[in-house]
C-alpha atoms as a PDB file:
ATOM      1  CA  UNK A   1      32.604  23.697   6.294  1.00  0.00           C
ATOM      2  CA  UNK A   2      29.052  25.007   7.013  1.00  0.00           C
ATOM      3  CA  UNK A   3      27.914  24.627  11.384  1.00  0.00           C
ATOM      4  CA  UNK A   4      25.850  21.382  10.345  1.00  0.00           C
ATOM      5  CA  UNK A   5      28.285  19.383   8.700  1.00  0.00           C
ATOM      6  CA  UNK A   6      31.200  20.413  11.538  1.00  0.00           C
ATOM      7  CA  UNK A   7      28.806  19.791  14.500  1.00  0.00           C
ATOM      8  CA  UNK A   8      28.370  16.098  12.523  1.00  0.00           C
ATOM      9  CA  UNK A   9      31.921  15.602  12.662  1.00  0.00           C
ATOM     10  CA  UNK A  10      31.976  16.085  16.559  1.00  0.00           C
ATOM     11  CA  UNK A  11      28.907  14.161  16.655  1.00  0.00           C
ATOM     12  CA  UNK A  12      30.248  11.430  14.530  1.00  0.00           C
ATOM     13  CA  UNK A  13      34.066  11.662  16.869  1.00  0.00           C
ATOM     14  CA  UNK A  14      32.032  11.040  20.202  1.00  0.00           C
ATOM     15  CA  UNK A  15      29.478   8.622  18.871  1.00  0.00           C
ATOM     16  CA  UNK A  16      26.624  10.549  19.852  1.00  0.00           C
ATOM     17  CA  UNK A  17      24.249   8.281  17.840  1.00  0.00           C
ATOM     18  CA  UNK A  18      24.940   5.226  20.371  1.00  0.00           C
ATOM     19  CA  UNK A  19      23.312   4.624  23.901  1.00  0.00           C
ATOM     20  CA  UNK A  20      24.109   6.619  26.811  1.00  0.00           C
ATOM     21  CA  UNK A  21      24.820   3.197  28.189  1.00  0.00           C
ATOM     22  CA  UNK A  22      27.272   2.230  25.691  1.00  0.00           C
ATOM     23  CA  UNK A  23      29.092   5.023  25.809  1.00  0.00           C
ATOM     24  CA  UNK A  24      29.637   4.370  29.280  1.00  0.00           C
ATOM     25  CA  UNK A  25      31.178   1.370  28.625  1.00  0.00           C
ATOM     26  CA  UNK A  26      33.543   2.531  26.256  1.00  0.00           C
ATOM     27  CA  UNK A  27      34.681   4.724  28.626  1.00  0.00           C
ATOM     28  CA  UNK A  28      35.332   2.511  30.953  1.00  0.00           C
ATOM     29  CA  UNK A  29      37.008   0.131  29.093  1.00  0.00           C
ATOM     30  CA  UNK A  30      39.310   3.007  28.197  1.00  0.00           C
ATOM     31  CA  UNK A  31      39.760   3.784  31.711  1.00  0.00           C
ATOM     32  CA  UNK A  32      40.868  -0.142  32.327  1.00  0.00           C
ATOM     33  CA  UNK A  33      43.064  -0.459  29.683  1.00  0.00           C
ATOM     34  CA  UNK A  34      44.094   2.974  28.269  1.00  0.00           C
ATOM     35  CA  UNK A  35      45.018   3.369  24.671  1.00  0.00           C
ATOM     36  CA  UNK A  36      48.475   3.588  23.449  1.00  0.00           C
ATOM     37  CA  UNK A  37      50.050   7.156  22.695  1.00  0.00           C
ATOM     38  CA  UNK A  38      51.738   7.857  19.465  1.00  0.00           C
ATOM     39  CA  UNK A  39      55.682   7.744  19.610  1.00  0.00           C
ATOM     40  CA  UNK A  40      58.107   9.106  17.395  1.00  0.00           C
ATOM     41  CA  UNK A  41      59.683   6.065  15.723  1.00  0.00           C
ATOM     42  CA  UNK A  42      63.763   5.199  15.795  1.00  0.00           C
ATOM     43  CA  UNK A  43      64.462   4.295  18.885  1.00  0.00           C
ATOM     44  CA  UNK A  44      66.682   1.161  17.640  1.00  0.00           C
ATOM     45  CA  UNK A  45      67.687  -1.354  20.119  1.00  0.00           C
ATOM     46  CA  UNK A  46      70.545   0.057  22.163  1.00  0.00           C
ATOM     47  CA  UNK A  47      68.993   2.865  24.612  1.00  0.00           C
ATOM     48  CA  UNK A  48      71.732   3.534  26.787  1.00  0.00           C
ATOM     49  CA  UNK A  49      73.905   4.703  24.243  1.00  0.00           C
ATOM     50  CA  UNK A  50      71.588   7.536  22.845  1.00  0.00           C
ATOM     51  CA  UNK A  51      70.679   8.326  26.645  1.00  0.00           C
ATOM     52  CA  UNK A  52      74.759   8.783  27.534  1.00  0.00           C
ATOM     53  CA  UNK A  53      74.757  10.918  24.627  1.00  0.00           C
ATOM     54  CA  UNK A  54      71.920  13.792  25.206  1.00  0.00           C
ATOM     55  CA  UNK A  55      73.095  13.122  28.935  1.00  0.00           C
ATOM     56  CA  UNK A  56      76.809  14.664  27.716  1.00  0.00           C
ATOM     57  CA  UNK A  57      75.326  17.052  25.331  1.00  0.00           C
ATOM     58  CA  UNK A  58      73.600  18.389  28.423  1.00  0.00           C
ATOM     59  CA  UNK A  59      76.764  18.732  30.530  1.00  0.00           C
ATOM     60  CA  UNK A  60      76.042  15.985  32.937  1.00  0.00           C
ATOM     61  CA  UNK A  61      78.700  13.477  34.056  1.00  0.00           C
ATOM     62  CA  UNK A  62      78.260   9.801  33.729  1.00  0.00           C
ATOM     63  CA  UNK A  63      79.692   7.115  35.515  1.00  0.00           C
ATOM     64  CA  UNK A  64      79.393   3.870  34.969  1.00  0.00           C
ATOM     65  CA  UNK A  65      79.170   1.773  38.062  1.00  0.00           C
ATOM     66  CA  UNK A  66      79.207  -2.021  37.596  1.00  0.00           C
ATOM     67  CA  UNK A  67      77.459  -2.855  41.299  1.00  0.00           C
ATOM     68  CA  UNK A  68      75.674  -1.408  43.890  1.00  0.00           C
ATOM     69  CA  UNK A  69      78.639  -2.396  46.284  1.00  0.00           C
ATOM     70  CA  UNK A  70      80.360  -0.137  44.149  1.00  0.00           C
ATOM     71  CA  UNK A  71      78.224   3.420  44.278  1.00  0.00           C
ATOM     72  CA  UNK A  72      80.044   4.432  48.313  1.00  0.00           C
ATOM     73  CA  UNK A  73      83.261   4.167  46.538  1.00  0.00           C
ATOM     74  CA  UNK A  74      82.190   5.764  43.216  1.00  0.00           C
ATOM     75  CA  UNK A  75      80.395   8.583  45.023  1.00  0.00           C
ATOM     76  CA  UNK A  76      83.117   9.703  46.985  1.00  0.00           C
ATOM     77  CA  UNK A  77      86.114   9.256  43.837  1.00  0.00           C
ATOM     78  CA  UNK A  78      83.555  11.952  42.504  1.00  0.00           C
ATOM     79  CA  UNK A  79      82.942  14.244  44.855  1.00  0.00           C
ATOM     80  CA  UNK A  80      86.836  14.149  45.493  1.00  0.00           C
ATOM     81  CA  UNK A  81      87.974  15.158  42.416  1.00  0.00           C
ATOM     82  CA  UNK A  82      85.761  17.645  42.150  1.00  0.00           C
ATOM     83  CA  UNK A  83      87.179  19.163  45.574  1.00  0.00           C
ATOM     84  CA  UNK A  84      83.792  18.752  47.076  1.00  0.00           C
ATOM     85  CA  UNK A  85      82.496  18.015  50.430  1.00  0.00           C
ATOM     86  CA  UNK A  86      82.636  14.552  51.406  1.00  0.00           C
ATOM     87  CA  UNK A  87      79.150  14.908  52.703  1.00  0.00           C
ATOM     88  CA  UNK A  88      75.848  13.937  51.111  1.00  0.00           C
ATOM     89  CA  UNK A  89      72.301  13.515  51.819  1.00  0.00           C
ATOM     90  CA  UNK A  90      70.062  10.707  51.233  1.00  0.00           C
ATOM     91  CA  UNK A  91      66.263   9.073  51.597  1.00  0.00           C
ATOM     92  CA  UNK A  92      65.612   5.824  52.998  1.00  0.00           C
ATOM     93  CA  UNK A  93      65.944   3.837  50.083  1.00  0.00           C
ATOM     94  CA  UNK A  94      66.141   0.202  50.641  1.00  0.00           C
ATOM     95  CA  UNK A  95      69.096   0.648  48.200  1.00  0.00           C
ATOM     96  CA  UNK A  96      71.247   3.046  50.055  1.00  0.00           C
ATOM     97  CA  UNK A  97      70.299   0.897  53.899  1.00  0.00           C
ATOM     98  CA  UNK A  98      71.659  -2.104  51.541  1.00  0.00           C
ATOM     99  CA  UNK A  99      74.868  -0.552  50.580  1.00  0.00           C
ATOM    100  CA  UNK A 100      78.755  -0.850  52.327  1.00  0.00           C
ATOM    101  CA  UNK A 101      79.138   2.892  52.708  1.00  0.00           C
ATOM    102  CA  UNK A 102      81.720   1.629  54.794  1.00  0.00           C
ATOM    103  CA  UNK A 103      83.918   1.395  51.977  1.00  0.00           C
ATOM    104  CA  UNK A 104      83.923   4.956  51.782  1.00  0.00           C
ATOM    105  CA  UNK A 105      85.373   5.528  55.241  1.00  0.00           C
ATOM    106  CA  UNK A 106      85.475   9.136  54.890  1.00  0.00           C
ATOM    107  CA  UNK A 107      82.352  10.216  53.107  1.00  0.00           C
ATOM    108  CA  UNK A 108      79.369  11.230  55.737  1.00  0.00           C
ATOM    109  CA  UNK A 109      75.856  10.628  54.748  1.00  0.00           C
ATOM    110  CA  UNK A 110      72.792  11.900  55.818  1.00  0.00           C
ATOM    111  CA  UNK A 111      69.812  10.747  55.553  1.00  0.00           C
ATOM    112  CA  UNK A 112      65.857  12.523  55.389  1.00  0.00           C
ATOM    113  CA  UNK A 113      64.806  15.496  53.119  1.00  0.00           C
ATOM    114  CA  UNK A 114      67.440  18.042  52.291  1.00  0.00           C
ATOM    115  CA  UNK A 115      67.991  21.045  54.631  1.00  0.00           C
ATOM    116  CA  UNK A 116      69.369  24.606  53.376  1.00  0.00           C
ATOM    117  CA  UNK A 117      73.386  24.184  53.593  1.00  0.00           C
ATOM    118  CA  UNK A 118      73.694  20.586  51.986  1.00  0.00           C
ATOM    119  CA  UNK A 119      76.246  20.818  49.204  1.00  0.00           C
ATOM    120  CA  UNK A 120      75.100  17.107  47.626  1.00  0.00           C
ATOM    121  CA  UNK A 121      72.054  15.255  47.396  1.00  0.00           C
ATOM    122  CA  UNK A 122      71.727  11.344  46.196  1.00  0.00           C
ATOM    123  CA  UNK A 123      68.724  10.125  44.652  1.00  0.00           C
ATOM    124  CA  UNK A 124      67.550   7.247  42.741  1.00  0.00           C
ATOM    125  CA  UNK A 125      65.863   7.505  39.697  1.00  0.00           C
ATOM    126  CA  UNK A 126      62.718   5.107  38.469  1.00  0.00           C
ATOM    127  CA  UNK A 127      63.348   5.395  34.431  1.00  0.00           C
ATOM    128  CA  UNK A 128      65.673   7.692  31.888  1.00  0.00           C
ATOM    129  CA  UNK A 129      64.392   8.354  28.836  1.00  0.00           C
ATOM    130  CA  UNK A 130      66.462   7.833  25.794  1.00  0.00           C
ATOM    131  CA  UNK A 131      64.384   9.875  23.803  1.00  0.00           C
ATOM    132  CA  UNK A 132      65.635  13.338  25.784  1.00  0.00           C
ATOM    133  CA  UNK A 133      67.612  12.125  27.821  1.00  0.00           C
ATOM    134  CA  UNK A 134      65.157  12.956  30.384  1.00  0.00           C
ATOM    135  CA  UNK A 135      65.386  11.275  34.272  1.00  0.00           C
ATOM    136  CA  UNK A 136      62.002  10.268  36.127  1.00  0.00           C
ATOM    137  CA  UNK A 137      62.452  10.807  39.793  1.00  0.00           C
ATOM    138  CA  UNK A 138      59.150   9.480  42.218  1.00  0.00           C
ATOM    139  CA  UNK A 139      58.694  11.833  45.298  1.00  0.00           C
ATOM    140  CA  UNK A 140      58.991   9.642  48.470  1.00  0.00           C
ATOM    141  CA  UNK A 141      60.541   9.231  51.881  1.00  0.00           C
ATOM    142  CA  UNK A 142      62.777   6.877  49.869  1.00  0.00           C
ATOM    143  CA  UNK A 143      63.897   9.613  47.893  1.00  0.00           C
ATOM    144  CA  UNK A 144      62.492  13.310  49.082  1.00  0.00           C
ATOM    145  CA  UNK A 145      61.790  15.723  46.120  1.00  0.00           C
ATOM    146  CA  UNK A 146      63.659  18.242  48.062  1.00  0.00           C
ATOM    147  CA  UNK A 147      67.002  15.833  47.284  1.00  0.00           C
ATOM    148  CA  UNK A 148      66.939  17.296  43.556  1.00  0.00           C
ATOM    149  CA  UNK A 149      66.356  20.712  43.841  1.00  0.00           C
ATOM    150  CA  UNK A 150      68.077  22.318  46.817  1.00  0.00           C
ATOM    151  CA  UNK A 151      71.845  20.972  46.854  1.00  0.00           C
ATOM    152  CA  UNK A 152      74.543  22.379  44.584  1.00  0.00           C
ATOM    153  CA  UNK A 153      75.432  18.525  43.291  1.00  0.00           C
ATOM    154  CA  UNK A 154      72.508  16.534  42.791  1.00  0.00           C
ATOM    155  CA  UNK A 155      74.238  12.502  42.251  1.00  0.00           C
ATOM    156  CA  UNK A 156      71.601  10.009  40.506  1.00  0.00           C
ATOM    157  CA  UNK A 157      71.680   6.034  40.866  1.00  0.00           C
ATOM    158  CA  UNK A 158      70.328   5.093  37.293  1.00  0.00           C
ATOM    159  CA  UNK A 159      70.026   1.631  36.391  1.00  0.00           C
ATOM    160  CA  UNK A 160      70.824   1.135  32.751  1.00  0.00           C
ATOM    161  CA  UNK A 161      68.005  -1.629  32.329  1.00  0.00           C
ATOM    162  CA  UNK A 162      65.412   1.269  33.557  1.00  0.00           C
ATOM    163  CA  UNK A 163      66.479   3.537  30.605  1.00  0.00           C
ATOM    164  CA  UNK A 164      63.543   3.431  27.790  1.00  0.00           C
ATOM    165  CA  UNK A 165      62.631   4.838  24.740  1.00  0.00           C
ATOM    166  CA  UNK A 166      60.149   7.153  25.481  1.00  0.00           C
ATOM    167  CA  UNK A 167      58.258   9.038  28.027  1.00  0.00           C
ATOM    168  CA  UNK A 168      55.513   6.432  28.035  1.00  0.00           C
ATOM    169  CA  UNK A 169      57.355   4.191  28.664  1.00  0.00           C
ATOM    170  CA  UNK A 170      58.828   5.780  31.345  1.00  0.00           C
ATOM    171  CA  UNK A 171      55.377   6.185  33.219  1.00  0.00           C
ATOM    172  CA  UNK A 172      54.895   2.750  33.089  1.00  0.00           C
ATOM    173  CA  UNK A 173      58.019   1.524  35.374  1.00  0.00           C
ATOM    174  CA  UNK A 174      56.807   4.236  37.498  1.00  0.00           C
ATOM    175  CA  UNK A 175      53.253   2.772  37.988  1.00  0.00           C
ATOM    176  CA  UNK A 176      55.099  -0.694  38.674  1.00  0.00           C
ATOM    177  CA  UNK A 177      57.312   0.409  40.897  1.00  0.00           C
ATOM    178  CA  UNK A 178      53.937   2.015  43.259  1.00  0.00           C
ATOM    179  CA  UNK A 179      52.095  -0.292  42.344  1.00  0.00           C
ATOM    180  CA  UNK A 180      49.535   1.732  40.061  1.00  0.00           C
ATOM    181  CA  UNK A 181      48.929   5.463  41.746  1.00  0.00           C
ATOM    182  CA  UNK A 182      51.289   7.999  40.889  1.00  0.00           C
ATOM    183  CA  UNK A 183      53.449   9.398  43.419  1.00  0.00           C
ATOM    184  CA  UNK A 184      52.966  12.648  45.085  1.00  0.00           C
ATOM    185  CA  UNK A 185      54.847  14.243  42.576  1.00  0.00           C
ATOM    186  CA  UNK A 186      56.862  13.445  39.358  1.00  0.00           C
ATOM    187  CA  UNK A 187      59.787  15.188  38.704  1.00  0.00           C
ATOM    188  CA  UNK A 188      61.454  15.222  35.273  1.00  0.00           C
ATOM    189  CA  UNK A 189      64.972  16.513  35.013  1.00  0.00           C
ATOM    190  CA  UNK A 190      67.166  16.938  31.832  1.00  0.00           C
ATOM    191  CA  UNK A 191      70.144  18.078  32.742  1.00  0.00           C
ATOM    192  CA  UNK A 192      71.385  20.271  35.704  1.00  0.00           C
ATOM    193  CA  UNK A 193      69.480  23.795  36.350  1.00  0.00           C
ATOM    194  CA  UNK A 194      70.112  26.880  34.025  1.00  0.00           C
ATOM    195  CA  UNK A 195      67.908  29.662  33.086  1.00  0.00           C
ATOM    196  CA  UNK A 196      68.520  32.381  30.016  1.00  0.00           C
ATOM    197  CA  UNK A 197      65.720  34.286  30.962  1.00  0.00           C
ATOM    198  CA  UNK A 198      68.098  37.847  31.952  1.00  0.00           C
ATOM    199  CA  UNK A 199      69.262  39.090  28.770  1.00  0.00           C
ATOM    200  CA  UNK A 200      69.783  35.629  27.231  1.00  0.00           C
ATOM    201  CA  UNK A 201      73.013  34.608  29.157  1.00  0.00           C
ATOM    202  CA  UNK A 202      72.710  31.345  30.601  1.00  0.00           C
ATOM    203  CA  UNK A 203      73.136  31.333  34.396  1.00  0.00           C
ATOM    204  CA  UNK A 204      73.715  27.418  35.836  1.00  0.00           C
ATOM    205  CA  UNK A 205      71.945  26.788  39.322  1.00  0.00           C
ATOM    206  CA  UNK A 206      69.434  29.521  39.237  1.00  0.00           C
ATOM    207  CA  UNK A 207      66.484  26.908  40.713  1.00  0.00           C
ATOM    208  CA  UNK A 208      68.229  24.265  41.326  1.00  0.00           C
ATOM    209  CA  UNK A 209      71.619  22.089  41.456  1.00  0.00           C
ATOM    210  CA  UNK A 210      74.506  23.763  39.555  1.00  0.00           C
ATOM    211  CA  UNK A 211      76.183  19.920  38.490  1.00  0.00           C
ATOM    212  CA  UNK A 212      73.944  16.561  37.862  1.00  0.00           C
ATOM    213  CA  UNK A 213      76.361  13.128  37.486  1.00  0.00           C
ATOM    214  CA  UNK A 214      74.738  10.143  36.849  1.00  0.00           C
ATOM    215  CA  UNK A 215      75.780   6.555  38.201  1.00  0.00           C
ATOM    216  CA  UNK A 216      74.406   4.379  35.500  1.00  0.00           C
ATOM    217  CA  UNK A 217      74.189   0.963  37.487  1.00  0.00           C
ATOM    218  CA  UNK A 218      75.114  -2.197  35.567  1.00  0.00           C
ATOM    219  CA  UNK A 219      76.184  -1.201  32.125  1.00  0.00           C
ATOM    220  CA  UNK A 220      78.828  -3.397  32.306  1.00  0.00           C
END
């Protein structure tokens, strides 16, 4: 393709012909309502299903928790048979202030960002994409980033109506649930942390939790 003919193909791609002024205003119109991304096609009906099933490919627990009253209860069955700590850290999430922790009489919670020694961290998580299996967790002082990365077990409240297709879809329950920014930071997780960067053997917790369970909130 001779310079001439490819610098009309750019020309051509950015409509270089029109107006400056009405290329502005397709620009903006983008800007207000953005175009749709491409997504891989065959993501069927049933979401959870394909989610639960990259989650367990990945090595994370699920549990499936039919009500919030239930997550106190379900939290500290796990961390029990696991011989863990009954001890666990947590943001101010109107859904943790909301729930009966009584009910788990002898699991301790605390509550702000995660400090060096905490063996669990809870957090909530916006979406899950079915297409990776992939968890979207918004930075707040509802749920601190610090919650995923620095405990050993890192426990996720999922509801199973927030799981999608893909990750554009996941970015849009996060703008709705901000109501249109993007939080401070976006976290993505897939699975609990592991690294075969030495020599190719996988080491599990190298920056990050060693164990990720998911409570998958009204699958019932």
């Amino acid at each position: 393709m001779s310079r001439e003919r490819l610098l009309g193909s750019v020309r051509r791609g950015l409509d270089a012909h029109s107006s400056g002024a009405a290329r502005r205003r397709t620009a903006e119109a983008r800007l207000v309502e953005a175009l749709p991304h491409p997504r891989p096609a065959g993501a069927g009906d049933d979401l959870v299903q394909p989610f639960k099933d990259r989650q367990r490919a990945l090595g994370v627990e699920l549990i499936d928790v039919d009500a919030p009253s239930d997550i106190p209860a379900a939290v500290a069955a796990y961390l029990r048979r696991l011989a863990l700590p009954a001890r666990l850290r947590c943001g101010g999430d109107p859904l943790w202030t909301a729930l009966p922790w009584d009910r788990a009489p002898s699991l301790v919670v605390d509550r702000g960002p995660a400090h060096d020694g905490d063996s669990a961290g809870l957090s909530r998580a916006v979406a899950g994409v079915a297409e990776t299996g992939t968890l979207a967790l918004a930075s707040g002082s509802d749920n601190p980033v610090t919650l995923a990365f620095l405990p050993d077990t890192h426990l996720v409240v999922l509801q199973a109506a927030a799981i999608v297709a893909h990750y554009e879809d996941a970015l849009v329950l996060v703008k709705a649930e901000t109501g249109g920014p993007m939080p401070r930071t976006l976290n993505l997780v897939t699975g609990a942390s592991r690294t075969g960067d030495i020599g190719g053997k996988i080491v599990v917790g190298a920056h990050g939790p060693r164990r990720l369970a998911i409570f998958l909130l009204g699958n019932g």
